[in-house]
N, C-alpha and C. Protein backbone atom coordinates (compact mmCIF):
# COMPACT_ATOMS: atom_id res chain seq x y z
N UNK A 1 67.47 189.30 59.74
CA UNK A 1 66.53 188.29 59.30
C UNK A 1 67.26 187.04 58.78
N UNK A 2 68.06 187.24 58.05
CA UNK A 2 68.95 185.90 57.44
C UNK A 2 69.90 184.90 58.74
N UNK A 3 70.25 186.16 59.58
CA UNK A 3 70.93 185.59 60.79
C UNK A 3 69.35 184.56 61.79
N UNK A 4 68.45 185.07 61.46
CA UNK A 4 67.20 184.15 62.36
C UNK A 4 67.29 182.98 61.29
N UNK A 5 67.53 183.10 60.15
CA UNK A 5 66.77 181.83 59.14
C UNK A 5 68.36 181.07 59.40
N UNK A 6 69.39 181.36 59.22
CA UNK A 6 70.66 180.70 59.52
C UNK A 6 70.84 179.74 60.96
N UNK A 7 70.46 180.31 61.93
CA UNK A 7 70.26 179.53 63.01
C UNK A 7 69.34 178.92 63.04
N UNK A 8 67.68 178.96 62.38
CA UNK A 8 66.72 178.38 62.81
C UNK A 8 67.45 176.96 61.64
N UNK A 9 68.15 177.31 60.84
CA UNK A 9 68.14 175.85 59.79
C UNK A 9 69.38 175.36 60.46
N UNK A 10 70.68 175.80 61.39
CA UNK A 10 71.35 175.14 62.50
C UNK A 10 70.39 174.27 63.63
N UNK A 11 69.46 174.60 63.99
CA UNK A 11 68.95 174.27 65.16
C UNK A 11 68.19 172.86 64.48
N UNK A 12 67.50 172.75 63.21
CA UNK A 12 66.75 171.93 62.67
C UNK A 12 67.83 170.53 62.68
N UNK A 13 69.09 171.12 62.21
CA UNK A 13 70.20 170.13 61.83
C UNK A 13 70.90 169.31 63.47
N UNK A 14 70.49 170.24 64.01
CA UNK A 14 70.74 169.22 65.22
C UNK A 14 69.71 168.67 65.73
N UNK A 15 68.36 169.22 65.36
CA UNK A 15 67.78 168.52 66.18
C UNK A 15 67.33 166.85 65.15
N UNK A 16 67.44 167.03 63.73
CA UNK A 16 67.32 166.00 63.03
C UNK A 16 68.64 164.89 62.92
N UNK A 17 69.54 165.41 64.17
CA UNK A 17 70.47 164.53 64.06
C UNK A 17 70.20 163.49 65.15
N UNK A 18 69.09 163.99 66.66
CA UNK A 18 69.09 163.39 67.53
C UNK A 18 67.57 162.55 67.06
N UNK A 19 67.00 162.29 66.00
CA UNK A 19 65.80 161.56 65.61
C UNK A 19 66.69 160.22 65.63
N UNK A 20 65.53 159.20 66.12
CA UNK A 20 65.73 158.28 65.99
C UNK A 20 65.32 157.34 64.87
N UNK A 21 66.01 156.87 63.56
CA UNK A 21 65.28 156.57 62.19
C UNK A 21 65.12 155.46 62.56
N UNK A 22 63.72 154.84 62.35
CA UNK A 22 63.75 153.44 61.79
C UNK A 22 64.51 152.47 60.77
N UNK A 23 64.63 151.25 61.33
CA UNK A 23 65.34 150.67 60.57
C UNK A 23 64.56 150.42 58.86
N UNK A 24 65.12 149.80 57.98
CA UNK A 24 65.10 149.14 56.78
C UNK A 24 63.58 148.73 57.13
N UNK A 25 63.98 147.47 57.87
CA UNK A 25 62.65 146.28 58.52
C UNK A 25 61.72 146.66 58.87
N UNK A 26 62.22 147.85 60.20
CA UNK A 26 60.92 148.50 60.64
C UNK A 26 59.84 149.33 59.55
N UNK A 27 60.56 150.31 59.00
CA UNK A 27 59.70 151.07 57.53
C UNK A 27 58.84 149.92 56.91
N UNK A 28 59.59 148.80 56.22
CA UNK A 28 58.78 148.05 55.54
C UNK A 28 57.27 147.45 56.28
N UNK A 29 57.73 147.11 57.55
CA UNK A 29 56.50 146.26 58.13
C UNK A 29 55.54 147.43 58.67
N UNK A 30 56.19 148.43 58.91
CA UNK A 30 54.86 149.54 59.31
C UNK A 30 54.47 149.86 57.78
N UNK A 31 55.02 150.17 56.74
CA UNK A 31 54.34 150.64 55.61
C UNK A 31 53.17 149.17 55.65
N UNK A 32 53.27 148.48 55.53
CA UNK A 32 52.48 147.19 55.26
C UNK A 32 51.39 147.04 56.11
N UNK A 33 51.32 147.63 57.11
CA UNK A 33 50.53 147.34 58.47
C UNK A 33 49.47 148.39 57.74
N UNK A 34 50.01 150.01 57.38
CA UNK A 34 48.77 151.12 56.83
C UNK A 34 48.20 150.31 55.36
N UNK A 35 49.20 149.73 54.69
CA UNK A 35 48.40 149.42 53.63
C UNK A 35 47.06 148.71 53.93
N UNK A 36 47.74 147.66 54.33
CA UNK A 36 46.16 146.79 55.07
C UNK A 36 44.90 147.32 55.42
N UNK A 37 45.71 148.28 56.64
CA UNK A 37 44.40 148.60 57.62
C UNK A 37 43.59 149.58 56.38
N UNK A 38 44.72 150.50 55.51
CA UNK A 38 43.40 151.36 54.79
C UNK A 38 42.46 150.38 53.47
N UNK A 39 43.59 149.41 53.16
CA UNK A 39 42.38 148.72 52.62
C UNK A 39 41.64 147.77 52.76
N UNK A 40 41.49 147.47 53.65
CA UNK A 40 40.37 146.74 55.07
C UNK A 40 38.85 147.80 55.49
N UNK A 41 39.69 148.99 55.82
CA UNK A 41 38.31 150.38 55.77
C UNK A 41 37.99 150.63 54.32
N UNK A 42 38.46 150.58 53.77
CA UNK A 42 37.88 150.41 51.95
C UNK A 42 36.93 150.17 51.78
N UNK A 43 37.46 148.53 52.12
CA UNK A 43 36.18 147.43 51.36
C UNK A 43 35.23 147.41 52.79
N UNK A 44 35.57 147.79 53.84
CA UNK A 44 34.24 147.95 54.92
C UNK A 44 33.65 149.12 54.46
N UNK A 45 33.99 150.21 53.82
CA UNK A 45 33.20 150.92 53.61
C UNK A 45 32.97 151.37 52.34
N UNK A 46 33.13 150.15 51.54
CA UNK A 46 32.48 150.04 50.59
C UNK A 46 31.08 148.88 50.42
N UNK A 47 31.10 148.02 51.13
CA UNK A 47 30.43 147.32 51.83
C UNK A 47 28.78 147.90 52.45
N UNK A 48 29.54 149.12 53.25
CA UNK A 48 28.12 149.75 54.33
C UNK A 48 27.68 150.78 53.26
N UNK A 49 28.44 151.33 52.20
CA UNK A 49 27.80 152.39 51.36
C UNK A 49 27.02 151.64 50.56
N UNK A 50 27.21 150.05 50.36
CA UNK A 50 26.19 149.02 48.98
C UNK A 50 25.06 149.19 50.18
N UNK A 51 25.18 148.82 51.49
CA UNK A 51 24.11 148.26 52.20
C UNK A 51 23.13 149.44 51.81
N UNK A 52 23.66 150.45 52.20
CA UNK A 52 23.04 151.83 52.48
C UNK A 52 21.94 152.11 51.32
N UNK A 53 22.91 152.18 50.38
CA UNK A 53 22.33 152.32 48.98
C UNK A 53 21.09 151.99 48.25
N UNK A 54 20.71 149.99 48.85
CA UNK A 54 20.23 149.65 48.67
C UNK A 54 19.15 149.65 49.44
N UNK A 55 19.45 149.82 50.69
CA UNK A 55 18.11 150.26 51.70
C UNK A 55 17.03 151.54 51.26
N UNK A 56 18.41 152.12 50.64
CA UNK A 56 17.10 153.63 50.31
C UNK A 56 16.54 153.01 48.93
N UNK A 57 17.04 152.59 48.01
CA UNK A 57 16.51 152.07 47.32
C UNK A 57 15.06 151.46 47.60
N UNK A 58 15.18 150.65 48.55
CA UNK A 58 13.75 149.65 49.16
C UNK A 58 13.11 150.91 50.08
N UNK A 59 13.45 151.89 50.18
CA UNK A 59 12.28 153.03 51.03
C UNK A 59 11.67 153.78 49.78
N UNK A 60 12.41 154.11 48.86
CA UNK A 60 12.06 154.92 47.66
C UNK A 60 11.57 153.97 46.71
């Protein structure tokens, strides 16, 4: 069993050697791209939950 966990954490180490990391630049501008987009769906859907809200309001 230790000989399976010994190779399976060899096999991980090579295979995390052939990943290709993003640069510095790249990380930053993709982190920036999710920030946006999730808080863009935020305020849109914070937006359609006021609409909503208020519609049932005017049925009730």
């Amino acid at each position: 069993m230790f000989q399976k966990a010994k190779n399976f954490l060899k096999e991980v180490r090579v295979e995390m050697s052939r990943v290709n990391w993003p640069s510095r630049e790249e990380l930053r501008s993709s982190t920036a791209v999710v920030i946006m987009v999730t808080l863009a769906f935020a305020v849109f859907i914070f937006f359609v939950d006021n609409i909503f809200k208020h519609l049932f309001n005017l049925l009730y």
